[in-house]
N, C-alpha and C. Protein backbone atom coordinates (compact mmCIF):
# COMPACT_ATOMS: atom_id res chain seq x y z
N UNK A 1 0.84 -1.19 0.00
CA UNK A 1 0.00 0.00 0.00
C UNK A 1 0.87 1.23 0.00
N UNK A 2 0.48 2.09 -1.33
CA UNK A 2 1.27 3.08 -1.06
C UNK A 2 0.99 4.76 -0.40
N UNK A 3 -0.28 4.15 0.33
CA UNK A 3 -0.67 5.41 1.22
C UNK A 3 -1.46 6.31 -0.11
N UNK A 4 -1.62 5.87 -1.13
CA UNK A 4 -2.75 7.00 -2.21
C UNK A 4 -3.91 6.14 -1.97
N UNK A 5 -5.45 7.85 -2.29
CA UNK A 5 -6.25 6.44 -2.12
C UNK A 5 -6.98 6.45 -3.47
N UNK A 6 -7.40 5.14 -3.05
CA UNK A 6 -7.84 4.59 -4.72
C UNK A 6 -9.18 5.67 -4.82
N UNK A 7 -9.27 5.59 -6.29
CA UNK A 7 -10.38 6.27 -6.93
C UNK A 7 -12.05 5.02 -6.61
N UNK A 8 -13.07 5.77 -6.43
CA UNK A 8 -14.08 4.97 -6.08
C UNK A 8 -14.18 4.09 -7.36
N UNK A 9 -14.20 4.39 -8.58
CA UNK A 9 -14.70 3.72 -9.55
C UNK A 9 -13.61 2.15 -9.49
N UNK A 10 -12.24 2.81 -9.35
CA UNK A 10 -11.75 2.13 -9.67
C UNK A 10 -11.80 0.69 -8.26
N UNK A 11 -11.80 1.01 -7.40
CA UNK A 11 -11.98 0.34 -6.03
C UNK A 11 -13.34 -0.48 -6.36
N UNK A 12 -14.55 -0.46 -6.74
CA UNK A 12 -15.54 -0.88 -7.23
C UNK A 12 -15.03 -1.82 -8.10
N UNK A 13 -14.48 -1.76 -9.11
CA UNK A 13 -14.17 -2.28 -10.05
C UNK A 13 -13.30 -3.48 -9.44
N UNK A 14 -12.86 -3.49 -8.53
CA UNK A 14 -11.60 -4.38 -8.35
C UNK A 14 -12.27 -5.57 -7.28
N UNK A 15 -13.38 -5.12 -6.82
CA UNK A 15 -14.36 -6.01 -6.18
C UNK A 15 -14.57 -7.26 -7.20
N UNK A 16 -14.82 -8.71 -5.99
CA UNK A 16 -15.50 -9.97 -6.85
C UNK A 16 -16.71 -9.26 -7.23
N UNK A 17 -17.14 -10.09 -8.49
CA UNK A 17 -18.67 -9.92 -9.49
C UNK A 17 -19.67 -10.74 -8.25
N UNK A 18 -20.72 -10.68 -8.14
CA UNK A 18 -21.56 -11.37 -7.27
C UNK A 18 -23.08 -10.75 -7.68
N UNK A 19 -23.95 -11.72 -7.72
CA UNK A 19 -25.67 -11.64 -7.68
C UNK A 19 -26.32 -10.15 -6.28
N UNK A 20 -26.20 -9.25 -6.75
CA UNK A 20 -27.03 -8.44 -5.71
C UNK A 20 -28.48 -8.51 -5.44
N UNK A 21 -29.30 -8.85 -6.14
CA UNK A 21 -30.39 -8.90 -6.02
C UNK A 21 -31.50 -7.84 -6.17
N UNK A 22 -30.97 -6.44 -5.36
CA UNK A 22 -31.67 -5.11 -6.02
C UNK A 22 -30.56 -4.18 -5.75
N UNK A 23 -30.37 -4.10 -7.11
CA UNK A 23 -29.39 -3.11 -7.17
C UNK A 23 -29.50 -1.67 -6.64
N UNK A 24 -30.63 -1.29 -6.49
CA UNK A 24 -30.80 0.10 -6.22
C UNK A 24 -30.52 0.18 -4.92
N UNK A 25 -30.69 -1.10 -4.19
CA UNK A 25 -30.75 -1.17 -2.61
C UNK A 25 -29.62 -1.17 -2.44
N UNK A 26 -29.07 -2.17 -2.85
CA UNK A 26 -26.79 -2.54 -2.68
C UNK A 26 -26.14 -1.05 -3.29
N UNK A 27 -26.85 -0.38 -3.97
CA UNK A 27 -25.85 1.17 -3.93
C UNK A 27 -26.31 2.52 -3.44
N UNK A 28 -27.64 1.91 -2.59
CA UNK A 28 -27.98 2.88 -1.48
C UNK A 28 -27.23 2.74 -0.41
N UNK A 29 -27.47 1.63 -0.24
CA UNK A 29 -26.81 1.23 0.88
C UNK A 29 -24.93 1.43 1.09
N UNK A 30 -24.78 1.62 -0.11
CA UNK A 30 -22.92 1.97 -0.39
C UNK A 30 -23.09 3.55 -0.25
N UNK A 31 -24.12 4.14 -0.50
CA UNK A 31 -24.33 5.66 -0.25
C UNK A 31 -24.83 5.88 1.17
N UNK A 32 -25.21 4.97 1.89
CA UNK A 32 -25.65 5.87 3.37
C UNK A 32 -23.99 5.33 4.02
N UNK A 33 -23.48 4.07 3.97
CA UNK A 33 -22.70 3.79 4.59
C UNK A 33 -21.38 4.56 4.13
N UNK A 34 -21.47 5.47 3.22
CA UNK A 34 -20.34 6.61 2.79
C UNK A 34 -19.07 5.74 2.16
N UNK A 35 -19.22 4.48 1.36
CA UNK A 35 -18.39 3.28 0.94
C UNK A 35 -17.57 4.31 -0.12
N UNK A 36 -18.36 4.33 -1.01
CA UNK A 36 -18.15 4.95 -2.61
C UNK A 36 -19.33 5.96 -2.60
N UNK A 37 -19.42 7.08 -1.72
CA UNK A 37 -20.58 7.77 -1.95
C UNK A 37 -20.37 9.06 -3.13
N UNK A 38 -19.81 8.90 -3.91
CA UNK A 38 -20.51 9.87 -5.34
C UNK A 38 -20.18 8.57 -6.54
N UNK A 39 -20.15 7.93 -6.24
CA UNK A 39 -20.14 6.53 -7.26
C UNK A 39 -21.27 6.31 -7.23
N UNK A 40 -21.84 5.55 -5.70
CA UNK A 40 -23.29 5.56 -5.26
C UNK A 40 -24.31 6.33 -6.28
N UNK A 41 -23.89 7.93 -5.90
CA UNK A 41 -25.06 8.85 -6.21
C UNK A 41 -25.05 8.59 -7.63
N UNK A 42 -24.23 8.55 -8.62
CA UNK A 42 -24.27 8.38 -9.67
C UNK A 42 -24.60 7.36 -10.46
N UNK A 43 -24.47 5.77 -9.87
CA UNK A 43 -25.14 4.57 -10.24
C UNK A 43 -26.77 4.78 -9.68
N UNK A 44 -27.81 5.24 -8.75
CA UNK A 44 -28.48 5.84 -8.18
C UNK A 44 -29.38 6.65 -9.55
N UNK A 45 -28.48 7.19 -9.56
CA UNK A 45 -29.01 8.35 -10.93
C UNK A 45 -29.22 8.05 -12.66
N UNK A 46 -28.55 6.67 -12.49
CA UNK A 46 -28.42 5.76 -13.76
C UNK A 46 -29.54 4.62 -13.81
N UNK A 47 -29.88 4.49 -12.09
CA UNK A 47 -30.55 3.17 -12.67
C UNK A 47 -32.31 3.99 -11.98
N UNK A 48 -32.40 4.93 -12.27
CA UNK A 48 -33.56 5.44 -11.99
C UNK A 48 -33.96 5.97 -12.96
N UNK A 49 -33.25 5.84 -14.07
CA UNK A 49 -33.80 6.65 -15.21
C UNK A 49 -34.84 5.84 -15.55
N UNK A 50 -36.06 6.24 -16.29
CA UNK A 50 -37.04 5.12 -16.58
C UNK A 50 -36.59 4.48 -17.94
N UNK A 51 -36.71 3.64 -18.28
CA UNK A 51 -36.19 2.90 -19.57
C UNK A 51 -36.72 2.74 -20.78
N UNK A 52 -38.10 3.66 -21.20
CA UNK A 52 -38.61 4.46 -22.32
C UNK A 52 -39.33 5.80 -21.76
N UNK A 53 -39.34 6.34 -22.85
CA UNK A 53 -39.78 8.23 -22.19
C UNK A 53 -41.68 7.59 -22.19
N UNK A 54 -42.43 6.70 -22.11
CA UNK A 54 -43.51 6.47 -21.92
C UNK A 54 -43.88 7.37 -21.00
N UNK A 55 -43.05 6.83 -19.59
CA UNK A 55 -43.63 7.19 -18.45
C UNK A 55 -43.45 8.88 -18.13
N UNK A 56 -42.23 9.65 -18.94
CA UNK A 56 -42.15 10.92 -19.02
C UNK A 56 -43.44 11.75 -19.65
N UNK A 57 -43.79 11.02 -20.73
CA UNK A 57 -45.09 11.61 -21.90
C UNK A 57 -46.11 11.44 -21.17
N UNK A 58 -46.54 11.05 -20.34
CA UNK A 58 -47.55 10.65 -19.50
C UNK A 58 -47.35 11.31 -18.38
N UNK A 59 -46.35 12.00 -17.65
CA UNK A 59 -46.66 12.86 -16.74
C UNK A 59 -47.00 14.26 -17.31
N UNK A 60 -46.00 14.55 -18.57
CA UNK A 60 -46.50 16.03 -19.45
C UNK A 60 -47.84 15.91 -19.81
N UNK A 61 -47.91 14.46 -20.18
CA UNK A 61 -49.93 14.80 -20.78
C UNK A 61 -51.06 14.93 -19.42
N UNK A 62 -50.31 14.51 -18.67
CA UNK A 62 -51.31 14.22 -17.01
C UNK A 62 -50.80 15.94 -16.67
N UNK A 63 -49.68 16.59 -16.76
CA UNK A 63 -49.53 17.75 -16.25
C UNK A 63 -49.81 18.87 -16.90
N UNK A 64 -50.43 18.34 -18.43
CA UNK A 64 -50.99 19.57 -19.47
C UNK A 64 -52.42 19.26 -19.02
N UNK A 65 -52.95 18.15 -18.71
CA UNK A 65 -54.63 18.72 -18.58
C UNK A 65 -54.19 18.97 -17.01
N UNK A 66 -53.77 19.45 -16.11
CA UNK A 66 -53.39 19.95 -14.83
C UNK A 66 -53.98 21.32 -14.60
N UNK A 67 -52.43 21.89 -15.88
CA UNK A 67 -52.27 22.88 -16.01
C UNK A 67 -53.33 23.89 -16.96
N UNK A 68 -54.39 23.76 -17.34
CA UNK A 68 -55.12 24.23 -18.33
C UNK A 68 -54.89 25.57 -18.32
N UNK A 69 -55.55 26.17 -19.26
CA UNK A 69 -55.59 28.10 -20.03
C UNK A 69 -55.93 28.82 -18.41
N UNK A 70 -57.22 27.60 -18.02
CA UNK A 70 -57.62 28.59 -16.98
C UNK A 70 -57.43 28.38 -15.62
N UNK A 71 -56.06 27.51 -15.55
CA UNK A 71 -55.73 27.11 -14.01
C UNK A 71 -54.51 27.53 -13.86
N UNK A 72 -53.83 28.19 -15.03
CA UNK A 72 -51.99 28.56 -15.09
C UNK A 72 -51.85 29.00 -14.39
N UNK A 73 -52.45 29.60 -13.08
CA UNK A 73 -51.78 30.01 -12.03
C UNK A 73 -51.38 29.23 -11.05
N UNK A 74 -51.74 28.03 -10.91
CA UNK A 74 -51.69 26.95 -9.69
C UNK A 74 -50.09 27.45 -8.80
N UNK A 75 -50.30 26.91 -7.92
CA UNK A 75 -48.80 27.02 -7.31
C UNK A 75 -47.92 25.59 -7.65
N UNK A 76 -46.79 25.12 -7.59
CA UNK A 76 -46.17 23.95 -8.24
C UNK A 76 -46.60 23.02 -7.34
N UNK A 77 -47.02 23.32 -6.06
CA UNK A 77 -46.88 22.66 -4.65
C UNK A 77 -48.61 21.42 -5.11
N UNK A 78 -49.43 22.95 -5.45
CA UNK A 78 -50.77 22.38 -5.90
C UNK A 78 -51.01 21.65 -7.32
N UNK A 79 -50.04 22.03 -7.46
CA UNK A 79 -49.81 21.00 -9.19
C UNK A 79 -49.50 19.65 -8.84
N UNK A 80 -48.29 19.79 -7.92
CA UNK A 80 -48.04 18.06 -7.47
C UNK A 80 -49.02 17.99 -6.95
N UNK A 81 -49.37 18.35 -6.16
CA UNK A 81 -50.20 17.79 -4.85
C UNK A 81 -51.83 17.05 -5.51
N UNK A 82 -52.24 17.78 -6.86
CA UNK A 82 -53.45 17.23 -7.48
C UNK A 82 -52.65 16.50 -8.38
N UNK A 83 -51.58 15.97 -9.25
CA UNK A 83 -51.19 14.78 -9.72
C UNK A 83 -50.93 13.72 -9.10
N UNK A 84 -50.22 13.98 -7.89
CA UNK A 84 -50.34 12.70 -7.17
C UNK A 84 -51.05 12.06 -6.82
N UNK A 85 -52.08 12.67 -5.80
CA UNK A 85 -53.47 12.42 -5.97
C UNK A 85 -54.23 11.71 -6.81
N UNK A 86 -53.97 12.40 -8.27
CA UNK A 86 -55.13 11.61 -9.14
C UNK A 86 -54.61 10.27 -9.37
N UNK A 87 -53.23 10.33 -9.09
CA UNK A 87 -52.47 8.71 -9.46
C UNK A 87 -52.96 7.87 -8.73
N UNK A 88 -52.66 8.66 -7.44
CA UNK A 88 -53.39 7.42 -6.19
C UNK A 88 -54.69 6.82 -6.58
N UNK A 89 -55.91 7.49 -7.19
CA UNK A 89 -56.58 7.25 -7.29
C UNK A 89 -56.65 6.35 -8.22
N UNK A 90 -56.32 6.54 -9.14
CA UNK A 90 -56.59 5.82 -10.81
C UNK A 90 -55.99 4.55 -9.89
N UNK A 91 -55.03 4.07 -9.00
CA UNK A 91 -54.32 3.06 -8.45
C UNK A 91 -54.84 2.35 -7.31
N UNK A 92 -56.22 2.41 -7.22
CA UNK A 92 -57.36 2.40 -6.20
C UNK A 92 -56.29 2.51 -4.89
N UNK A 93 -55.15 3.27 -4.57
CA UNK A 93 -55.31 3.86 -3.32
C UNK A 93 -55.84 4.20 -2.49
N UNK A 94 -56.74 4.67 -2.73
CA UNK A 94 -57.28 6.13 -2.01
C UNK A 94 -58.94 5.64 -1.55
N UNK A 95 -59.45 5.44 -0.42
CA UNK A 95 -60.74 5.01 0.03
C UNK A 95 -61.48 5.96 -0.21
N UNK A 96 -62.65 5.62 -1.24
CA UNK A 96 -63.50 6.59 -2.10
C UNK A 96 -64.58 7.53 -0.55
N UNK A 97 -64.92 6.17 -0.18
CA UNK A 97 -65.77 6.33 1.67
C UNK A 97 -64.70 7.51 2.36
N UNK A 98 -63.54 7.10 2.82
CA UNK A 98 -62.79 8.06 3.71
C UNK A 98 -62.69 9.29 2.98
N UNK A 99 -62.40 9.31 1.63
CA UNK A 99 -62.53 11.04 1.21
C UNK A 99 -63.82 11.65 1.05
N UNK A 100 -65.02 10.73 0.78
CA UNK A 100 -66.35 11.48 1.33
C UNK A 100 -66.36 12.22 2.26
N UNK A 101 -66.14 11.00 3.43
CA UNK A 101 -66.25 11.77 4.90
C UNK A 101 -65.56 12.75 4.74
N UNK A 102 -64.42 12.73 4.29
CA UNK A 102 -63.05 13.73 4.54
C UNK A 102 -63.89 14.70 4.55
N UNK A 103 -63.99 15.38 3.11
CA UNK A 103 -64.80 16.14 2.55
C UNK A 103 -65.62 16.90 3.02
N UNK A 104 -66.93 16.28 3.99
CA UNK A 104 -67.81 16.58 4.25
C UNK A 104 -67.62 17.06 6.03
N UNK A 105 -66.37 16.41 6.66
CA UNK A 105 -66.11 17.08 7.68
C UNK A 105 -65.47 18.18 7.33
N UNK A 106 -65.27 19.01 6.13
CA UNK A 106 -64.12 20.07 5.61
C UNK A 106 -65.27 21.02 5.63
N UNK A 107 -66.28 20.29 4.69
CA UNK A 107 -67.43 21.72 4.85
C UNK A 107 -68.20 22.21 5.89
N UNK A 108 -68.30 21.26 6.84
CA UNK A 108 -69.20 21.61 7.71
C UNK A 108 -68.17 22.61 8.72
N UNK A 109 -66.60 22.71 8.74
CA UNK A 109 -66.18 23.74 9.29
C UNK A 109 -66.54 24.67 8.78
C-alpha cells in the first residue's frame, strides 16, 4: 500500500462480481454507509432513469390537462399535490368512503 487512495470507480471495479439482487438497494446502501458515496449517487441516478420516455409523456400529458388556459396560475406545490393524488386514485389507493367523509367534515367547518 502506497498510502494514495484509490479512486471509487476504480476500487468498485476491483471487487468480486456477485448476484445483488436489487441493485438500487446494494448502492444505497454503499451511499448511506459513505463506501463509494458519489459513485453511489451516480449509479443511483443511472438506474432510476425510466427505460422508455412512456412514463415521461404521461406525466406532461397528465400535467398539461393539470395545467389548463384557466388554471396557469396553480402554485407547483398544488400541481403536485393534485397529480399525485389523481395517481393514487386511478391506483385504487385512495378510500373513495374516507374522502367522502373527509370532505364533508371540511365543509361543515
Amino acid at each position: 500500500a502506497t498510502g494514495v487512495p484509490i479512486d471509487q470507480l476504480e476500487a468498485y471495479l476491483a471487487e468480486e462480481t456477485f448476484d445483488c439482487g436489487d441493485p438500487i438497494r446494494w448502492w444505497y446502501d454503499k451511499l448511506t454507509s459513505n463506501q463509494w458515496p458519489e459513485l453511489a449517487r451516480m449509479a443511483l441516478d443511472y438506474l432510476s432513469i425510466p427505460a422508455t420516455s412512456v412514463d415521461v409523456e404521461r406525466a406532461f400529458s397528465v400535467g398539461r390537462q393539470t395545467v389548463s388556459l384557466y388554471r396557469h396560475s396553480l402554485s407547483s406545490d398544488t400541481i403536485r399535490a393534485s397529480i399525485v393524488f389523481g395517481n393514487r386514485c386511478k391506483e385504487n389507493l385512495v378510500d373513495d368512503r374516507e374522502l367522502v367523509e373527509l370532505l364533508r367534515e371540511k365543509a361543515q367547518r
